[in-house]
PDB file of N, CA and C in Angstrom:
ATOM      1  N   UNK A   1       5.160  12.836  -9.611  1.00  0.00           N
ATOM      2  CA  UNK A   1       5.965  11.828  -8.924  1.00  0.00           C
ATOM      3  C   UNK A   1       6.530  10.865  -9.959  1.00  0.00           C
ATOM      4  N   UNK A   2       7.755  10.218  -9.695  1.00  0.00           N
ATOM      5  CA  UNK A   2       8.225   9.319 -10.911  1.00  0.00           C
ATOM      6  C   UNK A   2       7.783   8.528  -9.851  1.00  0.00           C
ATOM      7  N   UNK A   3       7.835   7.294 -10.633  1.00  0.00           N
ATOM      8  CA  UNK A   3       7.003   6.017 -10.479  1.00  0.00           C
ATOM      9  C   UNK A   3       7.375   4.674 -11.421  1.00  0.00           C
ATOM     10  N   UNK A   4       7.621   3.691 -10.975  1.00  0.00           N
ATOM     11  CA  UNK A   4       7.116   2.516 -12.038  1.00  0.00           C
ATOM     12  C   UNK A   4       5.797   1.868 -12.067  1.00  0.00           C
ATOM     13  N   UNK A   5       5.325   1.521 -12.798  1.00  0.00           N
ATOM     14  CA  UNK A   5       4.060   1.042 -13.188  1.00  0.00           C
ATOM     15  C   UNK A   5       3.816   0.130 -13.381  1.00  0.00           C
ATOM     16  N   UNK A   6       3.404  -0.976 -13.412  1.00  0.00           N
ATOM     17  CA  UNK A   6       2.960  -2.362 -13.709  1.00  0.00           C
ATOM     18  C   UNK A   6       1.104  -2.051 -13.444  1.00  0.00           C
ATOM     19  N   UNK A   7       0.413  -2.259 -15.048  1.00  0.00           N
ATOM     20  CA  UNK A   7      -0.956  -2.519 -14.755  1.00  0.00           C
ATOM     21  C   UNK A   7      -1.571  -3.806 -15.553  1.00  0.00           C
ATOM     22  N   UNK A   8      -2.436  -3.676 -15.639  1.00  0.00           N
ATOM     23  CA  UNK A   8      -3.007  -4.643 -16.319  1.00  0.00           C
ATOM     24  C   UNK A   8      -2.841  -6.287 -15.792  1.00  0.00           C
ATOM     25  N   UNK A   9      -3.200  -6.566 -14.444  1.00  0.00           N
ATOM     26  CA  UNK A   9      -2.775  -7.181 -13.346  1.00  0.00           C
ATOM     27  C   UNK A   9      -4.545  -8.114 -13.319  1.00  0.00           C
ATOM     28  N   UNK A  10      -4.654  -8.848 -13.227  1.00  0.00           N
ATOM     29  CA  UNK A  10      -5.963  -9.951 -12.680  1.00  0.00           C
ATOM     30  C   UNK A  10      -6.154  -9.521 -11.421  1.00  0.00           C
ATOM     31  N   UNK A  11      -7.388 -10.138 -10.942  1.00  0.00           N
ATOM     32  CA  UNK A  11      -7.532 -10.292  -9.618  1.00  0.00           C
ATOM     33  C   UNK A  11      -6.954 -11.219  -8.658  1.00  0.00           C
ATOM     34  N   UNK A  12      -6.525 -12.182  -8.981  1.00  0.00           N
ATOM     35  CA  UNK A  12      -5.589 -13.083  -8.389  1.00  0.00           C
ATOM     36  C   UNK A  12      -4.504 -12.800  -8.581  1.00  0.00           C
ATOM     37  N   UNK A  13      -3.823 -12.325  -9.076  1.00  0.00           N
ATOM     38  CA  UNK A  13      -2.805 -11.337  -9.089  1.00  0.00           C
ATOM     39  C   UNK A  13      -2.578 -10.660  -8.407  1.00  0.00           C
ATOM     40  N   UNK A  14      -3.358 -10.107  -8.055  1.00  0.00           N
ATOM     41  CA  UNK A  14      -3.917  -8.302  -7.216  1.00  0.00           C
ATOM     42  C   UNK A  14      -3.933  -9.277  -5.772  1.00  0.00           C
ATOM     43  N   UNK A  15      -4.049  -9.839  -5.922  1.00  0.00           N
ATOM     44  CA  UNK A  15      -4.337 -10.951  -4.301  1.00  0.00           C
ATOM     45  C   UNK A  15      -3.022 -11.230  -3.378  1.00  0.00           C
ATOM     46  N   UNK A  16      -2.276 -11.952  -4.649  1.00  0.00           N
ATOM     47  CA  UNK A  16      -0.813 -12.626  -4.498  1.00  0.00           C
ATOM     48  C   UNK A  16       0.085 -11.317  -3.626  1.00  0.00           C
ATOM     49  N   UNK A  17      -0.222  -9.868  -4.540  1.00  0.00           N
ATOM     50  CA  UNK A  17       0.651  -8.973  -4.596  1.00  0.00           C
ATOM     51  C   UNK A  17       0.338  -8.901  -3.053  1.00  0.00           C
ATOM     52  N   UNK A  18      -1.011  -8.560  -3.149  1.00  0.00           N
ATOM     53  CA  UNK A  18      -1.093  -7.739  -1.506  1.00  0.00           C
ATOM     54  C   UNK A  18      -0.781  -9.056  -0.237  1.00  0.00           C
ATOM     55  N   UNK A  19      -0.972 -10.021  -0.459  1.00  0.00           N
ATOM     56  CA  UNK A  19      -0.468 -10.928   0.424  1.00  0.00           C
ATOM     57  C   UNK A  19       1.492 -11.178   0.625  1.00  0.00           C
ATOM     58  N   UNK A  20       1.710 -11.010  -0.180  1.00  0.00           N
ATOM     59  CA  UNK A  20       3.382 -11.101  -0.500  1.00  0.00           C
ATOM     60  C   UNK A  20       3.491  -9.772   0.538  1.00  0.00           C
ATOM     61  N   UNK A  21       2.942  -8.565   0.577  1.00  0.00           N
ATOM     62  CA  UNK A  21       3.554  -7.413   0.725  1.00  0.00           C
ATOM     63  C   UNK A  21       3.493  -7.060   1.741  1.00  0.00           C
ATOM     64  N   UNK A  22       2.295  -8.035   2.558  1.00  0.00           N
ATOM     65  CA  UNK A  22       1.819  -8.065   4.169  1.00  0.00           C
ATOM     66  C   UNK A  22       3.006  -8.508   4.362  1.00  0.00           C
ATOM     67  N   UNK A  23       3.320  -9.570   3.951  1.00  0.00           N
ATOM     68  CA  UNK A  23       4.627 -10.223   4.783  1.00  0.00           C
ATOM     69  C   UNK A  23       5.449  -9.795   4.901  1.00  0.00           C
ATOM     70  N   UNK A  24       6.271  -9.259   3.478  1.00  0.00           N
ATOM     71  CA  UNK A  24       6.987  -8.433   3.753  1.00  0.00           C
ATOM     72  C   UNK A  24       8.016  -7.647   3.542  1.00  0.00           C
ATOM     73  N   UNK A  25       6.577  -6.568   3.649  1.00  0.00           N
ATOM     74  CA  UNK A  25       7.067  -4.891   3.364  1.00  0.00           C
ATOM     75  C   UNK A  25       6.237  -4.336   4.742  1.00  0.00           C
ATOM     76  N   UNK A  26       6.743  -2.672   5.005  1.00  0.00           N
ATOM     77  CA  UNK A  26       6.034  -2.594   6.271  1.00  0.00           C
ATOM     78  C   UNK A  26       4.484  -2.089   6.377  1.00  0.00           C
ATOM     79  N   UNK A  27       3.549  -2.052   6.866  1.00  0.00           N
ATOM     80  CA  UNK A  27       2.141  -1.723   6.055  1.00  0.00           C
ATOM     81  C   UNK A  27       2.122  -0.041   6.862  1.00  0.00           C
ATOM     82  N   UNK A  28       1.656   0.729   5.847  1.00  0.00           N
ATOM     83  CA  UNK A  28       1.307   2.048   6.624  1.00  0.00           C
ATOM     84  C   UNK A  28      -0.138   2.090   7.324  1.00  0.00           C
ATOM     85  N   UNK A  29      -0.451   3.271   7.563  1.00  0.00           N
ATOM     86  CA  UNK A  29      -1.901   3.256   8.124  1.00  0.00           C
ATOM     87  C   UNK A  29      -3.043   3.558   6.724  1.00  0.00           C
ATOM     88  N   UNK A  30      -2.661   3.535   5.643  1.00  0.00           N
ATOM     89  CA  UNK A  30      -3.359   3.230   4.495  1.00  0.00           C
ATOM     90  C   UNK A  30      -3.673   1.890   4.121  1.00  0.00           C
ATOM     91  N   UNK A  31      -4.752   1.409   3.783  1.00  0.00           N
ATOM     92  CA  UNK A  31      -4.303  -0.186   4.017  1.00  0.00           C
ATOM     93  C   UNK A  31      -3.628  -0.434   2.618  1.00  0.00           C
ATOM     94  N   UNK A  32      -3.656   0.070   1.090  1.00  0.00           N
ATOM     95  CA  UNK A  32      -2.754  -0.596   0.322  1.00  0.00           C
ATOM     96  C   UNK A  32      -1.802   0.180  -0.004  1.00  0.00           C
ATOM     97  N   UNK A  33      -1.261   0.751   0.672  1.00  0.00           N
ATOM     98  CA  UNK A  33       0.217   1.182   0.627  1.00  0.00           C
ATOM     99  C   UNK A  33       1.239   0.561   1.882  1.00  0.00           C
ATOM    100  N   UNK A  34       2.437   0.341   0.865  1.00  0.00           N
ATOM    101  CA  UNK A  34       3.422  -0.032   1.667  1.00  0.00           C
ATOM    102  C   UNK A  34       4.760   0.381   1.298  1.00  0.00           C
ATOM    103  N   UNK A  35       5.476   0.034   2.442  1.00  0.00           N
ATOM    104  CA  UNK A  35       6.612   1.101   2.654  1.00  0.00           C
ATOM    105  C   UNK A  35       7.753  -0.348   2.569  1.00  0.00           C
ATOM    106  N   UNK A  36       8.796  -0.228   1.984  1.00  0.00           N
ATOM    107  CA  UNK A  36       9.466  -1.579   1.553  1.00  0.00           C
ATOM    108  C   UNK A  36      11.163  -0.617   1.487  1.00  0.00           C
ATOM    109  N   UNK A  37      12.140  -1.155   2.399  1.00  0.00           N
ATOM    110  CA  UNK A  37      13.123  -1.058   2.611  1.00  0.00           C
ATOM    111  C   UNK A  37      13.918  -0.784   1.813  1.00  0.00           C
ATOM    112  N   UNK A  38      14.476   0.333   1.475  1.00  0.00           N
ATOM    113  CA  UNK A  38      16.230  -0.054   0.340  1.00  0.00           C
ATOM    114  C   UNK A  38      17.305  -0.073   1.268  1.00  0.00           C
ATOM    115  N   UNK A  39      18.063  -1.416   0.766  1.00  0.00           N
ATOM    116  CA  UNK A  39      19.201  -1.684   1.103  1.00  0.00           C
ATOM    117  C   UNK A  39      20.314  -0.517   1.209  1.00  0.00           C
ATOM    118  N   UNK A  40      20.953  -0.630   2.862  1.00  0.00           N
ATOM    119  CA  UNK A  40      21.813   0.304   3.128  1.00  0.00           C
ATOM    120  C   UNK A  40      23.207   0.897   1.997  1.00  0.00           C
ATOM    121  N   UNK A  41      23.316  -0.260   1.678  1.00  0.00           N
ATOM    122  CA  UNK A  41      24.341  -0.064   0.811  1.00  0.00           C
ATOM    123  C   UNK A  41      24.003   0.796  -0.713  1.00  0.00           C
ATOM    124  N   UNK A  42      22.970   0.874  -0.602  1.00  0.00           N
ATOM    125  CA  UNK A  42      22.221   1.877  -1.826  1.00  0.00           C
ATOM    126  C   UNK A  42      22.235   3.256  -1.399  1.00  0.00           C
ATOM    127  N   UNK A  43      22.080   3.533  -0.564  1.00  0.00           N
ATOM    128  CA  UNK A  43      22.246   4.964   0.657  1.00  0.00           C
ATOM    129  C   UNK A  43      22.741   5.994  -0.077  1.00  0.00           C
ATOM    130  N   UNK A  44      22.299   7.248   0.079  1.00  0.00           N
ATOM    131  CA  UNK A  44      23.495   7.866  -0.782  1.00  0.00           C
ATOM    132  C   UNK A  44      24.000   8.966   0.770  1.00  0.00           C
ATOM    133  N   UNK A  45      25.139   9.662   0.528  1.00  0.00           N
ATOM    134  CA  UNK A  45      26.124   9.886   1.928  1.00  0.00           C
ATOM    135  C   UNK A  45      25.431  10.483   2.468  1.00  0.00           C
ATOM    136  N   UNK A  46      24.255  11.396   2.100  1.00  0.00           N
ATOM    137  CA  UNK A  46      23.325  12.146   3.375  1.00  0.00           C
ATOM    138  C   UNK A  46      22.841  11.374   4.070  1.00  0.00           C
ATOM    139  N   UNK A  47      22.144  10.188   3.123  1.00  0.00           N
ATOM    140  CA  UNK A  47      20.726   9.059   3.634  1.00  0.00           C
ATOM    141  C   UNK A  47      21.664   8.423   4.970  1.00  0.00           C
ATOM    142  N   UNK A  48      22.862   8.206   4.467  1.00  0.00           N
ATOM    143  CA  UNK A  48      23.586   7.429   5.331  1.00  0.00           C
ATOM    144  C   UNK A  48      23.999   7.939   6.393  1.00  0.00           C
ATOM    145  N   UNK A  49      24.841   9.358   6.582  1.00  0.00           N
ATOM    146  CA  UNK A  49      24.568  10.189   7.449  1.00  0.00           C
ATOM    147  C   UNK A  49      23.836  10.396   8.513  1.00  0.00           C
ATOM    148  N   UNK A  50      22.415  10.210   7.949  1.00  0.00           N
ATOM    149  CA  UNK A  50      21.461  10.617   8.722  1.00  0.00           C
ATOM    150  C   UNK A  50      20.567   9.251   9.548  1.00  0.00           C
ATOM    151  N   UNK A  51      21.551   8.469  10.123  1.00  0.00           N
ATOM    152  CA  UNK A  51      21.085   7.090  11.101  1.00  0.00           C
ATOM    153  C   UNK A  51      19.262   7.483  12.021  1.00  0.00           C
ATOM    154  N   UNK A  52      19.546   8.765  12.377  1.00  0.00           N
ATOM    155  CA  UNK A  52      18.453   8.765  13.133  1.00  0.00           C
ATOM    156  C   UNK A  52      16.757   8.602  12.105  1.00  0.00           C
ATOM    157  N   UNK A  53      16.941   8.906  10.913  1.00  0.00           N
ATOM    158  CA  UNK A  53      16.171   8.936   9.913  1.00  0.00           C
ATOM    159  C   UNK A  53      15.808   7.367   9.207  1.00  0.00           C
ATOM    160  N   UNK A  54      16.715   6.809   9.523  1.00  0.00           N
ATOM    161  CA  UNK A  54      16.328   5.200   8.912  1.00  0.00           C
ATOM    162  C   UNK A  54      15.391   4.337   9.005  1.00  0.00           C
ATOM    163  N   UNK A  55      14.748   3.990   8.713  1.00  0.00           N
ATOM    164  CA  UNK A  55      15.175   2.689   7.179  1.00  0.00           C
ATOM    165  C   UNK A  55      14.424   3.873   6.333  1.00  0.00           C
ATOM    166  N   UNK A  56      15.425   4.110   5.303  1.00  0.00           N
ATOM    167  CA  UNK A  56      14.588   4.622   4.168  1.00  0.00           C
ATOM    168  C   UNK A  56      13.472   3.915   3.124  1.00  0.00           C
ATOM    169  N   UNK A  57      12.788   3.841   2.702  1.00  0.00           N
ATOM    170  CA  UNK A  57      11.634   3.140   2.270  1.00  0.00           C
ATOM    171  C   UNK A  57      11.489   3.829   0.800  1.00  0.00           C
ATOM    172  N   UNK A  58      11.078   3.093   0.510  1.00  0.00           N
ATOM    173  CA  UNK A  58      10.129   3.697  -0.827  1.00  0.00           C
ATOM    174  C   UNK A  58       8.453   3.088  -0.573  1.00  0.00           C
ATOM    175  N   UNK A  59       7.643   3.918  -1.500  1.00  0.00           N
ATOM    176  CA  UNK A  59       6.166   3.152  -1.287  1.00  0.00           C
ATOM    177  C   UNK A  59       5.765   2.404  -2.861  1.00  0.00           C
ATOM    178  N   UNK A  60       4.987   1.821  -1.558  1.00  0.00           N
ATOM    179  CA  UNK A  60       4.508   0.514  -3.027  1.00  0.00           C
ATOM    180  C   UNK A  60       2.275   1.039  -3.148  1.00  0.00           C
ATOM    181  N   UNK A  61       2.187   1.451  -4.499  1.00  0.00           N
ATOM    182  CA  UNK A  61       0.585   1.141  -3.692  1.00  0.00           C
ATOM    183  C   UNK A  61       0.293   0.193  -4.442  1.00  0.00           C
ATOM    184  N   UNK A  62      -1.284   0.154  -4.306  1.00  0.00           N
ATOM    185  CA  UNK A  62      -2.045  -1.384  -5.100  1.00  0.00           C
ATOM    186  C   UNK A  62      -3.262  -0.355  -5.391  1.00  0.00           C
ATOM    187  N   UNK A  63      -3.580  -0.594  -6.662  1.00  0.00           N
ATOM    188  CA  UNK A  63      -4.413  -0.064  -6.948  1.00  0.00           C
ATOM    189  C   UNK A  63      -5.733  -1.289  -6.993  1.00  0.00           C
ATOM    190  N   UNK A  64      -6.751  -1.063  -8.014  1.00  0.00           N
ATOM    191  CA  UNK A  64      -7.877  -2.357  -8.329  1.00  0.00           C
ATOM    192  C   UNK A  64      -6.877  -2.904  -9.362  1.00  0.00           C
ATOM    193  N   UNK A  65      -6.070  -2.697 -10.607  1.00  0.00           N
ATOM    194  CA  UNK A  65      -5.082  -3.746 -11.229  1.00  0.00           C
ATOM    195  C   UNK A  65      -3.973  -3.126 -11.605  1.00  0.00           C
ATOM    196  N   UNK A  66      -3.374  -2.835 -10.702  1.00  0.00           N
ATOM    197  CA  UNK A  66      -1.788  -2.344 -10.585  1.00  0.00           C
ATOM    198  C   UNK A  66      -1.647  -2.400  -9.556  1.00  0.00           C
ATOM    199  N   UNK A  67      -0.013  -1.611  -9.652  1.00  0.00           N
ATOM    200  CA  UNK A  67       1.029  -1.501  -9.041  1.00  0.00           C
ATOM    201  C   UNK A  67       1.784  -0.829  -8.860  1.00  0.00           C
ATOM    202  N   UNK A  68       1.990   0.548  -8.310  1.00  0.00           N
ATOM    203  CA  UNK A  68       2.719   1.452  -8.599  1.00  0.00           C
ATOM    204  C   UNK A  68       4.033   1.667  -7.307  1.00  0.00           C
ATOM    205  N   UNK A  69       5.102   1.577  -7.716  1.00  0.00           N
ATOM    206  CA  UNK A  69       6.410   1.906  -6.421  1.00  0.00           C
ATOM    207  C   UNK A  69       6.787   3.139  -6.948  1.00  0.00           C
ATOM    208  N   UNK A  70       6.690   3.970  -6.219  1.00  0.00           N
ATOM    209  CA  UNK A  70       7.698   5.142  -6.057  1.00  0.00           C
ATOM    210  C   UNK A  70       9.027   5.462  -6.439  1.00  0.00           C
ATOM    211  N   UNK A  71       9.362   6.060  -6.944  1.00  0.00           N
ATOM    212  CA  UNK A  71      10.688   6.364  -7.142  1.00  0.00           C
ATOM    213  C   UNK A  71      11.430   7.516  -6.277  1.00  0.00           C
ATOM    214  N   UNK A  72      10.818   7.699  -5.336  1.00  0.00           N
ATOM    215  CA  UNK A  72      10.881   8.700  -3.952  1.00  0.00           C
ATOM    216  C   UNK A  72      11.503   8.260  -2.800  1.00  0.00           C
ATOM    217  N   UNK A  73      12.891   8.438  -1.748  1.00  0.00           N
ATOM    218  CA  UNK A  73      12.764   7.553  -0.703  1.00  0.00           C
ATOM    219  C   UNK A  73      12.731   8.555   0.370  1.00  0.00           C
ATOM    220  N   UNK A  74      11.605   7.843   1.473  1.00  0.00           N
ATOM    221  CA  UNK A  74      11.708   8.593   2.413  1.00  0.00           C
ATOM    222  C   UNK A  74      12.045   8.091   3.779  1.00  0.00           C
ATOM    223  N   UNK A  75      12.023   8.976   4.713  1.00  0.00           N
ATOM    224  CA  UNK A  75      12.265   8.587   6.119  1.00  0.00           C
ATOM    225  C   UNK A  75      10.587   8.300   6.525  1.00  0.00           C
ATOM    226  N   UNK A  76      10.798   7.077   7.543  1.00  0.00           N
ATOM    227  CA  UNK A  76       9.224   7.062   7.905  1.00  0.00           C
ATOM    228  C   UNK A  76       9.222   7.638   9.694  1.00  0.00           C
ATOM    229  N   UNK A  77      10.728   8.507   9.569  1.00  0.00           N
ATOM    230  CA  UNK A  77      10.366   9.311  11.296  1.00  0.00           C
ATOM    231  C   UNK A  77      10.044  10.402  10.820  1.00  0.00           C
ATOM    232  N   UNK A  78       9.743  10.985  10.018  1.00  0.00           N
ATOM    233  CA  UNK A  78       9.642  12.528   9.494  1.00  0.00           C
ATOM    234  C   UNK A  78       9.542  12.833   7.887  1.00  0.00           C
ATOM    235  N   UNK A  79       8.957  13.835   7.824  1.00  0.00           N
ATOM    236  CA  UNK A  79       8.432  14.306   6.232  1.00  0.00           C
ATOM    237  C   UNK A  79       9.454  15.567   5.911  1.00  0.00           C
ATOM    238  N   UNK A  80      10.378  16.258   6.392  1.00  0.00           N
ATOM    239  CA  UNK A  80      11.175  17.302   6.083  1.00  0.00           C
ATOM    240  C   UNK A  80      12.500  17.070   6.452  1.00  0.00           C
ATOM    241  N   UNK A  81      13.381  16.420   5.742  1.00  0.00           N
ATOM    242  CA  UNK A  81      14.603  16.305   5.655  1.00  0.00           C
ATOM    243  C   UNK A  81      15.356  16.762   4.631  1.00  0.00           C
ATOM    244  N   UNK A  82      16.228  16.498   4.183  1.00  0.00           N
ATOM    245  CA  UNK A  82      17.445  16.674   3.333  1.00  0.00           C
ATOM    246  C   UNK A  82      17.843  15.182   2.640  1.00  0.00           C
ATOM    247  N   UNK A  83      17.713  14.101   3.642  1.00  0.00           N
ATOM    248  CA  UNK A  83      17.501  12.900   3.181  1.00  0.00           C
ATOM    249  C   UNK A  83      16.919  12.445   2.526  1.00  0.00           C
ATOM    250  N   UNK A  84      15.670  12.840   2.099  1.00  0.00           N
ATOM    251  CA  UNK A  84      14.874  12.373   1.320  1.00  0.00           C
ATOM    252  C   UNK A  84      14.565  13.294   0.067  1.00  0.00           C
ATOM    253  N   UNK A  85      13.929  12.350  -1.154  1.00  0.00           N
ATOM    254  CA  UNK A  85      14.366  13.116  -2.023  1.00  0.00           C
ATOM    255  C   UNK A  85      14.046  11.870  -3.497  1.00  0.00           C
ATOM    256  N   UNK A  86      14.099  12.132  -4.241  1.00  0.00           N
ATOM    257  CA  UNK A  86      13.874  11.116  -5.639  1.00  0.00           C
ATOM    258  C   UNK A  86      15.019  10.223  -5.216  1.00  0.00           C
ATOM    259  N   UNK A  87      15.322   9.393  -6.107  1.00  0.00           N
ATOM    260  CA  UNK A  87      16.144   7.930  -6.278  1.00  0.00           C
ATOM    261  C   UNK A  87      17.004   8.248  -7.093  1.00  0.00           C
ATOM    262  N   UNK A  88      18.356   8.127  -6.609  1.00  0.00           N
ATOM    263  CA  UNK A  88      19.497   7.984  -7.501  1.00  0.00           C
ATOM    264  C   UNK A  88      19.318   6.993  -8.786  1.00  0.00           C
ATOM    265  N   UNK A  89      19.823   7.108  -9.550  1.00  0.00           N
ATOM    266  CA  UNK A  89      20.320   6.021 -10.836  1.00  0.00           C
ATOM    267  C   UNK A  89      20.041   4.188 -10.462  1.00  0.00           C
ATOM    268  N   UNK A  90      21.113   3.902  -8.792  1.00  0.00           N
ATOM    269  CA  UNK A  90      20.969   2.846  -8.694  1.00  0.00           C
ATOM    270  C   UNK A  90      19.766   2.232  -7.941  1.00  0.00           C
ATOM    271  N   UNK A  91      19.419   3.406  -7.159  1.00  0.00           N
ATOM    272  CA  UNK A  91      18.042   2.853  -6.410  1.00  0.00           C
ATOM    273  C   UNK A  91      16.823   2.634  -7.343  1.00  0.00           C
ATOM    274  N   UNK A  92      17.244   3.604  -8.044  1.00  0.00           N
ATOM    275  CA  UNK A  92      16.040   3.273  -9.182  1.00  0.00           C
ATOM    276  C   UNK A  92      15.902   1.755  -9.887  1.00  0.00           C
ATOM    277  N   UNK A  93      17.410   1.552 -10.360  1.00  0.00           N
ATOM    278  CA  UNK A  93      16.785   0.083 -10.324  1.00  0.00           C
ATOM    279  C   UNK A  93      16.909  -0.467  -9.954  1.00  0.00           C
ATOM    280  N   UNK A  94      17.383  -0.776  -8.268  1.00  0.00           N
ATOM    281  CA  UNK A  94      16.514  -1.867  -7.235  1.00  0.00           C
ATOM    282  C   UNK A  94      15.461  -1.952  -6.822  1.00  0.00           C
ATOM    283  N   UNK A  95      14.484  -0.813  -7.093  1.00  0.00           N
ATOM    284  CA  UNK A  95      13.119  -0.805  -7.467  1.00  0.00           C
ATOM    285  C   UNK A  95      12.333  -1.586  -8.353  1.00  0.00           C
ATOM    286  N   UNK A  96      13.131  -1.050  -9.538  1.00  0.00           N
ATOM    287  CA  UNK A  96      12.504  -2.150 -10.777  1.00  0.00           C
ATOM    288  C   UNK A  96      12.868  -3.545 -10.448  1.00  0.00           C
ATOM    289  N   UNK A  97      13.711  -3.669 -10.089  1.00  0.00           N
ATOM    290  CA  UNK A  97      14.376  -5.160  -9.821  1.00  0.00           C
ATOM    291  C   UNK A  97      13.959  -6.059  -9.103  1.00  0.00           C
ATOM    292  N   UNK A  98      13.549  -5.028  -7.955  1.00  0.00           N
ATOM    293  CA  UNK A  98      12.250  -5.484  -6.727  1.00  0.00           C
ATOM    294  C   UNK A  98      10.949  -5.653  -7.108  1.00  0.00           C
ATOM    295  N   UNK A  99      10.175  -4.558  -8.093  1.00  0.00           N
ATOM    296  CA  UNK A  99       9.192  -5.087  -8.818  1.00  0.00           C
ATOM    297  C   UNK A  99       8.778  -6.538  -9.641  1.00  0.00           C
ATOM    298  N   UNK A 100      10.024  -6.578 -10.542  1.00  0.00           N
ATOM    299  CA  UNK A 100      10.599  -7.991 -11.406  1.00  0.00           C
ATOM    300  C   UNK A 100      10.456  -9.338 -10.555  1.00  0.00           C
ATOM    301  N   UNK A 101      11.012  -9.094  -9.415  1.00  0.00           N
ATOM    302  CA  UNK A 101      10.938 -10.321  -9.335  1.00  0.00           C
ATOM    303  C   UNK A 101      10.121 -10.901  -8.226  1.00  0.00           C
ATOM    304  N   UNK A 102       9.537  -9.591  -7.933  1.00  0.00           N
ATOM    305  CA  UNK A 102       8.129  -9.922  -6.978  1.00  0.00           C
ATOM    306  C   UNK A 102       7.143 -10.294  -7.717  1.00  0.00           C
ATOM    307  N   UNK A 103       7.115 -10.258  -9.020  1.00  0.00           N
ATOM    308  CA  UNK A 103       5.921 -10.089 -10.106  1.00  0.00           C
ATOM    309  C   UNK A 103       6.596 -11.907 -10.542  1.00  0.00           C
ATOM    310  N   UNK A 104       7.614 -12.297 -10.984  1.00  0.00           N
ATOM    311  CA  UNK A 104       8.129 -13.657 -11.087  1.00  0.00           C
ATOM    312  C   UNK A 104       7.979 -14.722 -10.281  1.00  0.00           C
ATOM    313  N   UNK A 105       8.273 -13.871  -8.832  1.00  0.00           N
ATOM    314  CA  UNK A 105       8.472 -15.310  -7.475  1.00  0.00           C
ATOM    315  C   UNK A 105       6.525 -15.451  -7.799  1.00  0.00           C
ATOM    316  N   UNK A 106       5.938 -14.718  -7.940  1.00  0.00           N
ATOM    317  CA  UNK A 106       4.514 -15.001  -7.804  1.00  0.00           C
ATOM    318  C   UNK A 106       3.901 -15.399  -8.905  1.00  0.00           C
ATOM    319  N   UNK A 107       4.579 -15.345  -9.914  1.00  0.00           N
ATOM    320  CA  UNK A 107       3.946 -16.584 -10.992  1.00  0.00           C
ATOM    321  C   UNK A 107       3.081 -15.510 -11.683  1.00  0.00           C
ATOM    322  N   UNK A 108       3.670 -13.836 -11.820  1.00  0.00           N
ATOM    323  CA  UNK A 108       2.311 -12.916 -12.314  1.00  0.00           C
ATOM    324  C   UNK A 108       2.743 -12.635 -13.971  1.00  0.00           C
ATOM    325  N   UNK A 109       1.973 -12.441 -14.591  1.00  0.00           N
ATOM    326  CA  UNK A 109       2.111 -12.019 -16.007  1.00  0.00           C
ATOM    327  C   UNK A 109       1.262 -11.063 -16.493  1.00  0.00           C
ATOM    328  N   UNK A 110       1.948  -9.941 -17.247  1.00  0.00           N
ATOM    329  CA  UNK A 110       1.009  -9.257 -17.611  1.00  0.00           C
ATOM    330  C   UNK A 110       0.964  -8.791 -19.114  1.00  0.00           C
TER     331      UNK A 110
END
């Protein structure tokens, strides 16, 4: 799986993250994984196409001191599409970008 990584994270850190992510990102039935929206306009013409399949997501997990998001987006109505699929160029870095500055608004350093 491609992935970005952020480790080497504190425990108060590890706290901030998972509280930020309750709020909001959507929580799966795993408790530290979460499923966090890409913007429509990132879509690529299948994703977009395919309305009944939406919100595409990527996942976020939490490990004991990390952080790992996906570089995967999927549909959370179904696991076998055409829609889903790795991350274009730009989704990829609204991922990182989303990482950045979730790791900033929270005051994290690593």
């Amino acid at each position: 799986m491609r992935a970005y990584l952020i480790n080497e994270i504190d425990g108060s850190g590890m706290e901030r993250i998972h509280a930020y992510l309750k709020k909001t990102a959507i929580s799966s039935s795993l408790e530290r994984i979460y499923w966090v929206r890409i913007p429509e306009d990132l879509l690529d013409e299948t994703q977009v196409e395919h309305g009944d399949c939406q919100p595409h997501v990527f996942a976020v997990e939490l490990g004991r001191d990390w952080v790992k998001l996906e570089c995967f987006l999927r549909s959370l109505k179904g696991m076998r599409c055409t829609c889903q699929g790795y991350c274009s160029e730009s989704q990829t870095l609204h991922i990182v970008r989303f990482a950045r500055e979730m790791m900033d608004r929270l005051g994290i350093k690593t």
